[in-house]
C-alpha atoms as a PDB file:
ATOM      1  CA  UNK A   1       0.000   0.000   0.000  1.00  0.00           C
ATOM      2  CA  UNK A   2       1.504   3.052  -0.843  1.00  0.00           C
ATOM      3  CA  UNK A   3       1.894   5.866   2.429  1.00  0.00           C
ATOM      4  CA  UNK A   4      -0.597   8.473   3.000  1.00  0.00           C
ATOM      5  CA  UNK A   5       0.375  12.180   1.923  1.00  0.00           C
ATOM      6  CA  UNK A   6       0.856  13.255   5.594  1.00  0.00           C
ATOM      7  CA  UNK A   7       3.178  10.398   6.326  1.00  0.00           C
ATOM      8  CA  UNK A   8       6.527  11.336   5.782  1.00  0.00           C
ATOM      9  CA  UNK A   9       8.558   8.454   4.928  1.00  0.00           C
ATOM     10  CA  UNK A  10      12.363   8.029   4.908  1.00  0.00           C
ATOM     11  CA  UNK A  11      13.806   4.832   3.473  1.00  0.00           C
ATOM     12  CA  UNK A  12      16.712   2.352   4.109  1.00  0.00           C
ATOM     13  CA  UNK A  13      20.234   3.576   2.791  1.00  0.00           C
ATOM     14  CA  UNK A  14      21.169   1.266  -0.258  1.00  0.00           C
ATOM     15  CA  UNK A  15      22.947   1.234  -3.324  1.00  0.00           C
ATOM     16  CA  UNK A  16      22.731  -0.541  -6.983  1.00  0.00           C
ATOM     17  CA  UNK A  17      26.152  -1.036  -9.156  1.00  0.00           C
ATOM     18  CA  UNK A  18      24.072  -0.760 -12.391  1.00  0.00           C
ATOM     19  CA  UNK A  19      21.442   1.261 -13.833  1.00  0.00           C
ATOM     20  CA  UNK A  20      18.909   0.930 -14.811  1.00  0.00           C
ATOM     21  CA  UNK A  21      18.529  -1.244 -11.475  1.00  0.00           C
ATOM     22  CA  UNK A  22      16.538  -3.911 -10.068  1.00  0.00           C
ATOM     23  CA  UNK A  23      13.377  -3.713  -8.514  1.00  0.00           C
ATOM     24  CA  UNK A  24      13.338  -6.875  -7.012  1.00  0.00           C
ATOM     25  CA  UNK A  25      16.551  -6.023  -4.906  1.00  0.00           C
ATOM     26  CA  UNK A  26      15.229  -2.780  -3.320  1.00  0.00           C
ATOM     27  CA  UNK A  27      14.178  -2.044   0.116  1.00  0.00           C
ATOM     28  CA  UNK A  28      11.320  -1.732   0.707  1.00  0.00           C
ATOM     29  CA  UNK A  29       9.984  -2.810  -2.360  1.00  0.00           C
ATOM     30  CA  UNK A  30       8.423  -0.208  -4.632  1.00  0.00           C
ATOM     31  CA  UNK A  31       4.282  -0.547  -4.786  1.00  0.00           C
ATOM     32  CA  UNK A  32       3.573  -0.476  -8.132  1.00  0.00           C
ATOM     33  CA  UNK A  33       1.592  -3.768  -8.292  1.00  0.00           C
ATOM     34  CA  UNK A  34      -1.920  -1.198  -8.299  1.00  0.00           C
ATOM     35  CA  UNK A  35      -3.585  -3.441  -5.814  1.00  0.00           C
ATOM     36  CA  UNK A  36      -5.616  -0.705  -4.528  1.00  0.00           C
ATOM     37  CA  UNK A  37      -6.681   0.608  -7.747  1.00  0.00           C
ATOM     38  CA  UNK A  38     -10.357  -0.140  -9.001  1.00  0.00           C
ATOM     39  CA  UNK A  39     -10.360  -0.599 -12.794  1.00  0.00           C
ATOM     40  CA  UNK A  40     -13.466   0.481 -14.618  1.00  0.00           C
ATOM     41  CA  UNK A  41     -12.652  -1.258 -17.913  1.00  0.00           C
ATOM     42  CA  UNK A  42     -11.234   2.167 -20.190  1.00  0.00           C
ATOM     43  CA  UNK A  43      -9.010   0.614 -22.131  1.00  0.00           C
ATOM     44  CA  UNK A  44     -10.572  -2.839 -22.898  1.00  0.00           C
ATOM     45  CA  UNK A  45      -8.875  -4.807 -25.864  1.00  0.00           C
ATOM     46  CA  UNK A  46      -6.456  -2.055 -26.676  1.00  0.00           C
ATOM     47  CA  UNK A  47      -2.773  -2.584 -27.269  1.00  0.00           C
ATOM     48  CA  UNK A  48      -0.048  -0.505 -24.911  1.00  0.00           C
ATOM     49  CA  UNK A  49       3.005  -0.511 -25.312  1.00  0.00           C
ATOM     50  CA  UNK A  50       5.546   0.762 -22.308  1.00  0.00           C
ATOM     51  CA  UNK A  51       9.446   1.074 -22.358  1.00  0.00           C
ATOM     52  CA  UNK A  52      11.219   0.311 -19.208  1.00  0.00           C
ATOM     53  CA  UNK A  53       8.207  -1.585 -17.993  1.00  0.00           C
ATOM     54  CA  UNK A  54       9.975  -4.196 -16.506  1.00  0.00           C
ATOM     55  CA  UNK A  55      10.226  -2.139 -13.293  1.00  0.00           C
ATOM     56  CA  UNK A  56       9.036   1.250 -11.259  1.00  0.00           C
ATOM     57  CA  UNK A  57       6.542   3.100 -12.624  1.00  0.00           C
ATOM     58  CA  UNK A  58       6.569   1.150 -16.052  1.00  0.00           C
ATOM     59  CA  UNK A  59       5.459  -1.729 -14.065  1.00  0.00           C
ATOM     60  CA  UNK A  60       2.758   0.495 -12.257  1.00  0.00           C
ATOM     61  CA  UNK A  61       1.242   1.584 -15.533  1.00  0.00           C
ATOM     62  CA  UNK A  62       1.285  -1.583 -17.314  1.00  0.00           C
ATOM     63  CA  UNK A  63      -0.529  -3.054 -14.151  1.00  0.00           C
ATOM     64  CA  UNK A  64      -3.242  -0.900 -14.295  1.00  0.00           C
ATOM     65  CA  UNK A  65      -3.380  -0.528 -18.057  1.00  0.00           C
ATOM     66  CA  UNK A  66      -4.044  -4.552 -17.518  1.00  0.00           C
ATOM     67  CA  UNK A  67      -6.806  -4.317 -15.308  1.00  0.00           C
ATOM     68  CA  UNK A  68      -8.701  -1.297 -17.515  1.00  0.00           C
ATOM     69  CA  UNK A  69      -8.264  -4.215 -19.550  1.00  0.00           C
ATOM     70  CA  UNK A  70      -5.537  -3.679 -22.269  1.00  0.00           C
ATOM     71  CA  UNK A  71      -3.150  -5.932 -23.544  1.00  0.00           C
ATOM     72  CA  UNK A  72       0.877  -4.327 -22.531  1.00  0.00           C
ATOM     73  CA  UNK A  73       4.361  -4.998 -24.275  1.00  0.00           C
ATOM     74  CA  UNK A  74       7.067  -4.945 -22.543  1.00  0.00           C
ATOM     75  CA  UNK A  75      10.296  -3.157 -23.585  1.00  0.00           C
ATOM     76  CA  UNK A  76      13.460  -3.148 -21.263  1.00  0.00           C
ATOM     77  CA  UNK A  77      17.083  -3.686 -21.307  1.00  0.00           C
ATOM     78  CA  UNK A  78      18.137  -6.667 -19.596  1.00  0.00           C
ATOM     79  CA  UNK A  79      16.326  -7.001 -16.317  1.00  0.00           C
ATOM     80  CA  UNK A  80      14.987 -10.683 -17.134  1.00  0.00           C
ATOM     81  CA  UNK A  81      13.369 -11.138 -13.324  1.00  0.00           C
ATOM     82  CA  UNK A  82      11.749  -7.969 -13.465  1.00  0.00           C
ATOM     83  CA  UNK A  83      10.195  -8.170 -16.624  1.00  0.00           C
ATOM     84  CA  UNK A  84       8.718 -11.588 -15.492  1.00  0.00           C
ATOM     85  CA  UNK A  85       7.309 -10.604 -12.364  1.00  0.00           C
ATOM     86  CA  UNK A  86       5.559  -7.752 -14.606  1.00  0.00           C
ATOM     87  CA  UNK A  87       4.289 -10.405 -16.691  1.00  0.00           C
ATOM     88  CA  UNK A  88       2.967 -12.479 -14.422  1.00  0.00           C
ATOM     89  CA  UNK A  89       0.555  -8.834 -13.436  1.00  0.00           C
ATOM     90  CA  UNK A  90      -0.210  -8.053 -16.580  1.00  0.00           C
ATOM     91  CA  UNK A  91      -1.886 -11.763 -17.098  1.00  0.00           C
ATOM     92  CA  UNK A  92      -3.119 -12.087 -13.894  1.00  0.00           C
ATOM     93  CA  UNK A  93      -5.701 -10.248 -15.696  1.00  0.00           C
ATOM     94  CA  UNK A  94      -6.697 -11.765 -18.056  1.00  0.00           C
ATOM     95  CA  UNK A  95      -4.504 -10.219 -20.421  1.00  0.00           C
ATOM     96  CA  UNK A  96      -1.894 -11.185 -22.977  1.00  0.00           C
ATOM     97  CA  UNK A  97       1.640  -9.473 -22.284  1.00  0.00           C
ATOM     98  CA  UNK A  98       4.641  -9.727 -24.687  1.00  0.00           C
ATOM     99  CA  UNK A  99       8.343  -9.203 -23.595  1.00  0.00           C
ATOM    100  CA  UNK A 100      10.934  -7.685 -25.462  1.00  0.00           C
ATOM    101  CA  UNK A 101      14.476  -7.468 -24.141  1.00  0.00           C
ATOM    102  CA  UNK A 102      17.166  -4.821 -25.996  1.00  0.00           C
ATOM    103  CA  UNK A 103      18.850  -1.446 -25.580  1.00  0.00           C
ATOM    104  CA  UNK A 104      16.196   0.652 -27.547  1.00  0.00           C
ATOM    105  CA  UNK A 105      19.179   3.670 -28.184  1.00  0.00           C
ATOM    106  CA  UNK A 106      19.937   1.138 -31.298  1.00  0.00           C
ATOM    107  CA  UNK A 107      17.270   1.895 -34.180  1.00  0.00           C
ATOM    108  CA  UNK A 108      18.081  -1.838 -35.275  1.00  0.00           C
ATOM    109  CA  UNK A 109      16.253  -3.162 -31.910  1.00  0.00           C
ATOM    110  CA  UNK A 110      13.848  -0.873 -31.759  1.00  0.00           C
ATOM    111  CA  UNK A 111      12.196  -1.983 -35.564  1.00  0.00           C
ATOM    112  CA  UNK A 112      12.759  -5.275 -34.187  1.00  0.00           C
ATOM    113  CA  UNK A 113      10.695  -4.202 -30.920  1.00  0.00           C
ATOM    114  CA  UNK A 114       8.079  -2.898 -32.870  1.00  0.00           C
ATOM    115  CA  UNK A 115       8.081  -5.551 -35.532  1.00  0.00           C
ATOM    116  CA  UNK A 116       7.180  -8.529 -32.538  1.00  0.00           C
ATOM    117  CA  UNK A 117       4.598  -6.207 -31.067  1.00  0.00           C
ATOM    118  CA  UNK A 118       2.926  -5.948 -33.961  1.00  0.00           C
ATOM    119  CA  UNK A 119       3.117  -9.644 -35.295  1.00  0.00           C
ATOM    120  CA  UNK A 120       1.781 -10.607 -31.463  1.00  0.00           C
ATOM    121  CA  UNK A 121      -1.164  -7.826 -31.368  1.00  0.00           C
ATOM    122  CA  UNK A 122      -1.693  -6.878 -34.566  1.00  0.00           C
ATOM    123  CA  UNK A 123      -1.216  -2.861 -34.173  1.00  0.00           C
ATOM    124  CA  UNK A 124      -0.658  -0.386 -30.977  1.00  0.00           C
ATOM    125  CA  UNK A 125      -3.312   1.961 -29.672  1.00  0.00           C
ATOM    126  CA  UNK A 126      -1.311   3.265 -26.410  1.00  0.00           C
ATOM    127  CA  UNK A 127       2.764   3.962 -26.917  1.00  0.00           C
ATOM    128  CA  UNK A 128       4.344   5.065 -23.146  1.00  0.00           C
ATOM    129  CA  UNK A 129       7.754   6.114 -23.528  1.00  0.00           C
ATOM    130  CA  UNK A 130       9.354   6.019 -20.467  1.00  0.00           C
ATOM    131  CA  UNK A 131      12.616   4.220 -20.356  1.00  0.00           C
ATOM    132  CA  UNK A 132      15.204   7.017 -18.875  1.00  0.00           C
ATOM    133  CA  UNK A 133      18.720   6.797 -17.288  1.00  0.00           C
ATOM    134  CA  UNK A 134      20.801   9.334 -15.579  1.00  0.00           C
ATOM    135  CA  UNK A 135      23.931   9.991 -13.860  1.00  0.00           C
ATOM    136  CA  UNK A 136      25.145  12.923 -11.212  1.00  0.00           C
ATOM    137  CA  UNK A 137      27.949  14.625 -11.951  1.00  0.00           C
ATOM    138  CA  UNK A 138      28.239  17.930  -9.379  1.00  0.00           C
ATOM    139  CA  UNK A 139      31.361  19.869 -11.266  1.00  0.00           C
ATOM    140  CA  UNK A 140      29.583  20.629 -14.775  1.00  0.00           C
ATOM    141  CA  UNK A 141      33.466  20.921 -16.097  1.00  0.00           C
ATOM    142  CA  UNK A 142      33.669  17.099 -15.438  1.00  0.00           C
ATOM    143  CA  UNK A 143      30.133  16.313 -17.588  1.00  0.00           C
ATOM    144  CA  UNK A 144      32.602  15.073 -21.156  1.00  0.00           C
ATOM    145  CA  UNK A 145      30.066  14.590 -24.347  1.00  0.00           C
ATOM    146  CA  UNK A 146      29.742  11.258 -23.740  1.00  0.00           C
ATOM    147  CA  UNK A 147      27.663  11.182 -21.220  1.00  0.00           C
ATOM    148  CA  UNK A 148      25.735  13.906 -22.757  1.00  0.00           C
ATOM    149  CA  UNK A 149      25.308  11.734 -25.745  1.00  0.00           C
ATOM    150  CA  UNK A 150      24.589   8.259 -23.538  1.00  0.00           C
ATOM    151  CA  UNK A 151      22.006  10.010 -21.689  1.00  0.00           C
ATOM    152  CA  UNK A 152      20.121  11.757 -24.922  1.00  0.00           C
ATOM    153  CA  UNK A 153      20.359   8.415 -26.420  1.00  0.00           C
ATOM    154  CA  UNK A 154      18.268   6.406 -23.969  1.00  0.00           C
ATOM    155  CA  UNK A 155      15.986   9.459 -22.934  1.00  0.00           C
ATOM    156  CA  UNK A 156      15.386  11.180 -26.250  1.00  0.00           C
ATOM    157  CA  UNK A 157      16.722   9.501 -28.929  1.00  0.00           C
ATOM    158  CA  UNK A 158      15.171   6.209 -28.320  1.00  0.00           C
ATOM    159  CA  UNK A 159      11.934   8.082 -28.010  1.00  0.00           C
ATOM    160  CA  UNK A 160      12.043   9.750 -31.372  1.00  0.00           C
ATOM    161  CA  UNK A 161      12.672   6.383 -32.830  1.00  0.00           C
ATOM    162  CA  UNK A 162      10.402   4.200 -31.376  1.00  0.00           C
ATOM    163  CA  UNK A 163       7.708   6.680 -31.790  1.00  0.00           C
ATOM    164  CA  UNK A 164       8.717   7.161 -35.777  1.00  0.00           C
ATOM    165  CA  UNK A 165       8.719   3.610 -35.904  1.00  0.00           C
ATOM    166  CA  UNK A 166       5.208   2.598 -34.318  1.00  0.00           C
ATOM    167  CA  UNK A 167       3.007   5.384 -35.727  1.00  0.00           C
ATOM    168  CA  UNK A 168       2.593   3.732 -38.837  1.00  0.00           C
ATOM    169  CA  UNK A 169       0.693   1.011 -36.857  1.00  0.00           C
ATOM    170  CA  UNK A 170      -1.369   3.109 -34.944  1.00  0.00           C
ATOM    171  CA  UNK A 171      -4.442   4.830 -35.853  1.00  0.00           C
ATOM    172  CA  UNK A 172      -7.098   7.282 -35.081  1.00  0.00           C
ATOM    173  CA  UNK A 173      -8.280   7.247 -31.517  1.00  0.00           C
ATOM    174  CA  UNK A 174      -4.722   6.231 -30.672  1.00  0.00           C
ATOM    175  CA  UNK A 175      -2.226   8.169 -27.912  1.00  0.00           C
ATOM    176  CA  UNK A 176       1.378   8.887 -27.214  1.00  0.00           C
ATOM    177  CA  UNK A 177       2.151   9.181 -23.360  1.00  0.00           C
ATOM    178  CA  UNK A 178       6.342  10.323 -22.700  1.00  0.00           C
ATOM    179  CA  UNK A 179       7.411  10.256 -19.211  1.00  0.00           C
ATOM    180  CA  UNK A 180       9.287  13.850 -18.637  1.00  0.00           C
ATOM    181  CA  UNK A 181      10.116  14.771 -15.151  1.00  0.00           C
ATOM    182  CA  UNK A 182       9.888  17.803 -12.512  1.00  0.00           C
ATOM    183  CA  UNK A 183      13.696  18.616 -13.012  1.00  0.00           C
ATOM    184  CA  UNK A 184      12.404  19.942 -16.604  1.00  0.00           C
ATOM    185  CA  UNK A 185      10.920  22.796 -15.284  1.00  0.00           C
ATOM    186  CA  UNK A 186      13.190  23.633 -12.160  1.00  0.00           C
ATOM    187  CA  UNK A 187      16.217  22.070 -13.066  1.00  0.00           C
ATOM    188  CA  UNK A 188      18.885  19.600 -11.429  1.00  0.00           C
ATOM    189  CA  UNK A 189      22.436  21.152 -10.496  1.00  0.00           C
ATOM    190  CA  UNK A 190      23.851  17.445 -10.311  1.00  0.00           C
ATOM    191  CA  UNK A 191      21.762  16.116 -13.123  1.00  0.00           C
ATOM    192  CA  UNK A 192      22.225  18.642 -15.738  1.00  0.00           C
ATOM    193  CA  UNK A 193      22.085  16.495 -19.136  1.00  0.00           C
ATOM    194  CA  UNK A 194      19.621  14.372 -17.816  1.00  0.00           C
ATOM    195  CA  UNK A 195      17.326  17.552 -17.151  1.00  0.00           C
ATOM    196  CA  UNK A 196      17.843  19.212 -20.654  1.00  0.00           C
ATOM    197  CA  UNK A 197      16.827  15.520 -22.198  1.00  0.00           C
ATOM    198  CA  UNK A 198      13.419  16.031 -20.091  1.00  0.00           C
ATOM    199  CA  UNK A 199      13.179  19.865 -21.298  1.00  0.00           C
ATOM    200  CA  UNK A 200      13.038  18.265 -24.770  1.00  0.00           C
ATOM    201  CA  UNK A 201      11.141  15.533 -23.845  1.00  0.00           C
ATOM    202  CA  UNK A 202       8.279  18.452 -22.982  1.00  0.00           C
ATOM    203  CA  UNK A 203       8.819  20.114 -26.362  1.00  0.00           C
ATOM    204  CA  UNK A 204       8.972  17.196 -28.307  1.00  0.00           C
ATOM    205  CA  UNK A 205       5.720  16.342 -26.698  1.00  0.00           C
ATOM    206  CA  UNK A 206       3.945  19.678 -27.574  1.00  0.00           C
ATOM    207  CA  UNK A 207       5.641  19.780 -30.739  1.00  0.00           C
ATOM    208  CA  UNK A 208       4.331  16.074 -32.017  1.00  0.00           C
ATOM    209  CA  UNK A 209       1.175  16.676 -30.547  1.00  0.00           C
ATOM    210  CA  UNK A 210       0.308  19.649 -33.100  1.00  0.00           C
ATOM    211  CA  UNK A 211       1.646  17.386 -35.943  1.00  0.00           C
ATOM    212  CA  UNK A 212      -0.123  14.875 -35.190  1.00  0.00           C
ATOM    213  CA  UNK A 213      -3.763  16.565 -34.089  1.00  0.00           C
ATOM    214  CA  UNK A 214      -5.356  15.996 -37.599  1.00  0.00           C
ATOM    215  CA  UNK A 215      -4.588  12.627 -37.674  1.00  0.00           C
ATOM    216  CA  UNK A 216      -5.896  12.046 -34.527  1.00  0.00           C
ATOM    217  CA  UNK A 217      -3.295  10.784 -32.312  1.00  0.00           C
ATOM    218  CA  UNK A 218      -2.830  12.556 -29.145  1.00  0.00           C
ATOM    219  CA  UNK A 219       0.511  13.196 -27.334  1.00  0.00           C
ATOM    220  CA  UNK A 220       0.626  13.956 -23.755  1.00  0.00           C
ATOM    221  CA  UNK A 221       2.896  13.272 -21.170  1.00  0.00           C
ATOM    222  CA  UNK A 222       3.465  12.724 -17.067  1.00  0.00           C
ATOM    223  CA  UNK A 223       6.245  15.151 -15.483  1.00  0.00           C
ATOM    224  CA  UNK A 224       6.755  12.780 -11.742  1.00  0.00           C
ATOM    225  CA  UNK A 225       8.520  14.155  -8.752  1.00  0.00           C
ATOM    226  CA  UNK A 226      10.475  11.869  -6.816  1.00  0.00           C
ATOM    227  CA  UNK A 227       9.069   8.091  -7.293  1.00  0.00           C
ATOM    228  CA  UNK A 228      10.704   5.178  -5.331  1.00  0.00           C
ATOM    229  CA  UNK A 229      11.870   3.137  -8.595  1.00  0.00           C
ATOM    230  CA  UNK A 230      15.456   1.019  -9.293  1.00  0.00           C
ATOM    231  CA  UNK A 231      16.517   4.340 -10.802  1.00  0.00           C
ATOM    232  CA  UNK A 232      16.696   5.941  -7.344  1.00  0.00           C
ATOM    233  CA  UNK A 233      19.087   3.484  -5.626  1.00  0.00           C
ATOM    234  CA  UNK A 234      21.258   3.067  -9.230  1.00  0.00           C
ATOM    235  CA  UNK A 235      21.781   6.544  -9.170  1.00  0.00           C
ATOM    236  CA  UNK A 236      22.426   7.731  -5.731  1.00  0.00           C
ATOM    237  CA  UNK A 237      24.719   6.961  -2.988  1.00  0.00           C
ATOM    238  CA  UNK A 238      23.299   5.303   0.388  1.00  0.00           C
ATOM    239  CA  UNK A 239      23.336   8.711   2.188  1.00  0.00           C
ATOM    240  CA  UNK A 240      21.232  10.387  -0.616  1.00  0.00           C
ATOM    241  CA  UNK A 241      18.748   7.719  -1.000  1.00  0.00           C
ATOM    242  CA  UNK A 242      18.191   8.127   2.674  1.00  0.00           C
ATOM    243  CA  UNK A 243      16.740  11.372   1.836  1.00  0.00           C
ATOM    244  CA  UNK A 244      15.289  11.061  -1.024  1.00  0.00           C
ATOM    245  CA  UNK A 245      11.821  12.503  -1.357  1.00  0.00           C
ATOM    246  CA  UNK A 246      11.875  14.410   2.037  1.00  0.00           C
ATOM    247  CA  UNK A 247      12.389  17.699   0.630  1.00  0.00           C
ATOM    248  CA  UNK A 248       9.102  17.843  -1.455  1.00  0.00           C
ATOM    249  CA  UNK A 249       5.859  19.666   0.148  1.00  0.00           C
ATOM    250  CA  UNK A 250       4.971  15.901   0.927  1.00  0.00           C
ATOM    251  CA  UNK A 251       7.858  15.256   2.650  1.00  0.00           C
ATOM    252  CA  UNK A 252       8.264  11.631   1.037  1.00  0.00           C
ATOM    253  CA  UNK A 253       8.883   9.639  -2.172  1.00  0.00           C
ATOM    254  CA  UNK A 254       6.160   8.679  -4.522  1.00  0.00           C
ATOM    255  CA  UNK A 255       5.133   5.364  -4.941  1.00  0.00           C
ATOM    256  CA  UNK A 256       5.032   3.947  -8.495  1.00  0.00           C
ATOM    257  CA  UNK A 257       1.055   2.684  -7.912  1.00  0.00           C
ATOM    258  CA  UNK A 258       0.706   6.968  -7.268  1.00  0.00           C
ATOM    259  CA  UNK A 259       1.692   7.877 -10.596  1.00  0.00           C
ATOM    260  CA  UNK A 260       0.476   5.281 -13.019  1.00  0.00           C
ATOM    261  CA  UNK A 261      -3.388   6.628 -12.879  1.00  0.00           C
ATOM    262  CA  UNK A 262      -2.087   9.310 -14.394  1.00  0.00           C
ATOM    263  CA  UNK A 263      -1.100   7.436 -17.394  1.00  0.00           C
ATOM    264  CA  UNK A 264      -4.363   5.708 -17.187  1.00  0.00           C
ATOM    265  CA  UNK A 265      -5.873   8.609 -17.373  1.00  0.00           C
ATOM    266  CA  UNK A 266      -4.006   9.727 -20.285  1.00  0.00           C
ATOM    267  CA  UNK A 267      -4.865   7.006 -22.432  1.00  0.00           C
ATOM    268  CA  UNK A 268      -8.662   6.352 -21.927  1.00  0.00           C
ATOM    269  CA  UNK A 269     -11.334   8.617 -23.651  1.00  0.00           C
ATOM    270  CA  UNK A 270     -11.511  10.508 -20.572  1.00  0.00           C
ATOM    271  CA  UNK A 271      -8.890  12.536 -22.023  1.00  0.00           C
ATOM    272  CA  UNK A 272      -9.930  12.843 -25.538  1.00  0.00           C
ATOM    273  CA  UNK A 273     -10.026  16.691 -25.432  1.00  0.00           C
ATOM    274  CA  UNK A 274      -6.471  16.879 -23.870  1.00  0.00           C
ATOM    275  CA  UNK A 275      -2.884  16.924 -26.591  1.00  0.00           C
ATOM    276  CA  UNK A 276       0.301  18.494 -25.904  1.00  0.00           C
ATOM    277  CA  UNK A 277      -0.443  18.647 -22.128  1.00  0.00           C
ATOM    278  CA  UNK A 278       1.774  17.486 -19.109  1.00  0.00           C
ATOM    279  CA  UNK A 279       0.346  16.243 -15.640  1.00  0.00           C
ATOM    280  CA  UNK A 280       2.720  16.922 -12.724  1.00  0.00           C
ATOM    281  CA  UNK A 281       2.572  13.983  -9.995  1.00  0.00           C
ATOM    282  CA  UNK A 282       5.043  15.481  -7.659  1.00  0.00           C
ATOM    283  CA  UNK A 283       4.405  15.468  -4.454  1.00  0.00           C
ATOM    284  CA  UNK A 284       2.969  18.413  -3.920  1.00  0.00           C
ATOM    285  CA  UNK A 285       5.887  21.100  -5.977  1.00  0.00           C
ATOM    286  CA  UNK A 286       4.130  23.356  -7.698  1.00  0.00           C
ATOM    287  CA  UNK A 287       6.176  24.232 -11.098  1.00  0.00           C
ATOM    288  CA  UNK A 288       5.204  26.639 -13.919  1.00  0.00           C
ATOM    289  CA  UNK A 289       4.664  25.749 -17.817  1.00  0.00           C
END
């Protein structure tokens, strides 16, 4: 169950080697398996498909996209347990769910990606991007290109790609969702390239959205605050993840199950008068834009 907003909550000191981490060695776990959530059948016999939705709020949304009824893909790197225990959700429900391991920054994966969803389902109503990775670096004279380049690969890149790449299989009626993030509108000092790919993450969503508004498709996306996901304990050091969360309104992390409605929301017809629009589950910061 995730914590009430007037529960602050601090949270073991831990660390991860690699990103983008592992949910199923975190402490406490992340709730993102939406048992709480009450499903009203929106997205019955659609087809979503979420990067990094092995873990964290990728698993979140493809749980609940499940019980509104929708059949999910899968896309993640290489976290084989994780994407299996998001599987076993996603058909818990009733559902059919398709995994499909590979480091979407290669366009050669990503046709393959799309290629297997569509042989399995046939076409794609829902596309989440929302595979990210970053990496702290405090003295901006020590942030070299590559980085810069890694990061907008994975964040941006991929998301340009896979989005080119599945559009011609979906249709009217269909959405994009991109995962952006709070530090696009107030920044990060230690997180600087990781920031300015979810700046463009916004514009690219506003930006596509207008393209794409007379052929129906609508592009939105979610802009979380601090969300207890592998990301947090592959990033930070044990001392930092200690803290994480406590300096929002809140005074605690997210839980992935918190921000996934959002998605929800974002895909059903409930939002078929919103494009080019970003939804701020944050914790309570209010931001501007």
């Amino acid at each position: 169950m995730s914590p009430q907003a007037d529960q602050p909550t601090t949270l073991p000191p831990q660390h991860q080697d690699s990103q983008p981490g592992r949910e199923g060695d975190m402490n406490p776990a992340p709730s993102s398996s939406a048992e709480a959530y009450r499903a009203s059948n929106r997205l019955a016999g659609k087809v979503a498909v979420i990067t990094g939705g092995d873990s964290g709020i990728g698993r979140a949304v493809a749980a609940c996209f499940a019980q509104e009824g929708a059949h999910v893909a899968i896309l993640y790197l290489e976290e084989h347990e994780d994407a299996e225990a998001t599987r076993a959700l996603v058909e818990a429900e009733g559902v059919q769910c398709l995994t499909f391991a590979g480091d979407l920054g290669d366009p050669h994966i990503v046709a393959k990606a799309v290629e297997a969803v569509v042989q399995r389902f046939g076409g794609i109503d829902i596309l989440v991007n929302n595979a990210a990775e970053q990496h702290p670096v405090k003295d901006f004279s020590e942030l070299h290109l590559e980085q810069v380049e890694r990061t907008f690969r994975t964040n941006v890149f991929a998301m340009f790609e896979l989005t080119r790449v599945a559009l011609p299989h979906m249709k009217r009626g269909s959405c994009i969702i991109n995962t952006t993030s709070v530090t696009a509108y107030r920044g990060s000092p230690g997180l600087v390239d990781y920031s300015a790919t979810k700046g463009a993450i916004v514009a690219f969503t506003r930006s596509l959205s207008l393209q794409l508004a007379d052929k129906g498709i609508r592009v939105n996306a979610v802009a979380p605050g601090p969300v207890w996901t592998p990301l947090i304990p592959s990033t930070f050091t044990e001392e930092e993840v200690s803290h994480f969360g406590s300096k929002v309104p809140m005074k605690r992390p997210g839980q992935p199950d918190e921000i996934a409605p959002a998605y929800v929301f974002l895909a059903s017809a409930d939002a078929n008068f919103m494009s080019g629009q970003v939804l701020h589950p944050n914790g309570g910061e209010v931001v501007n834009g």
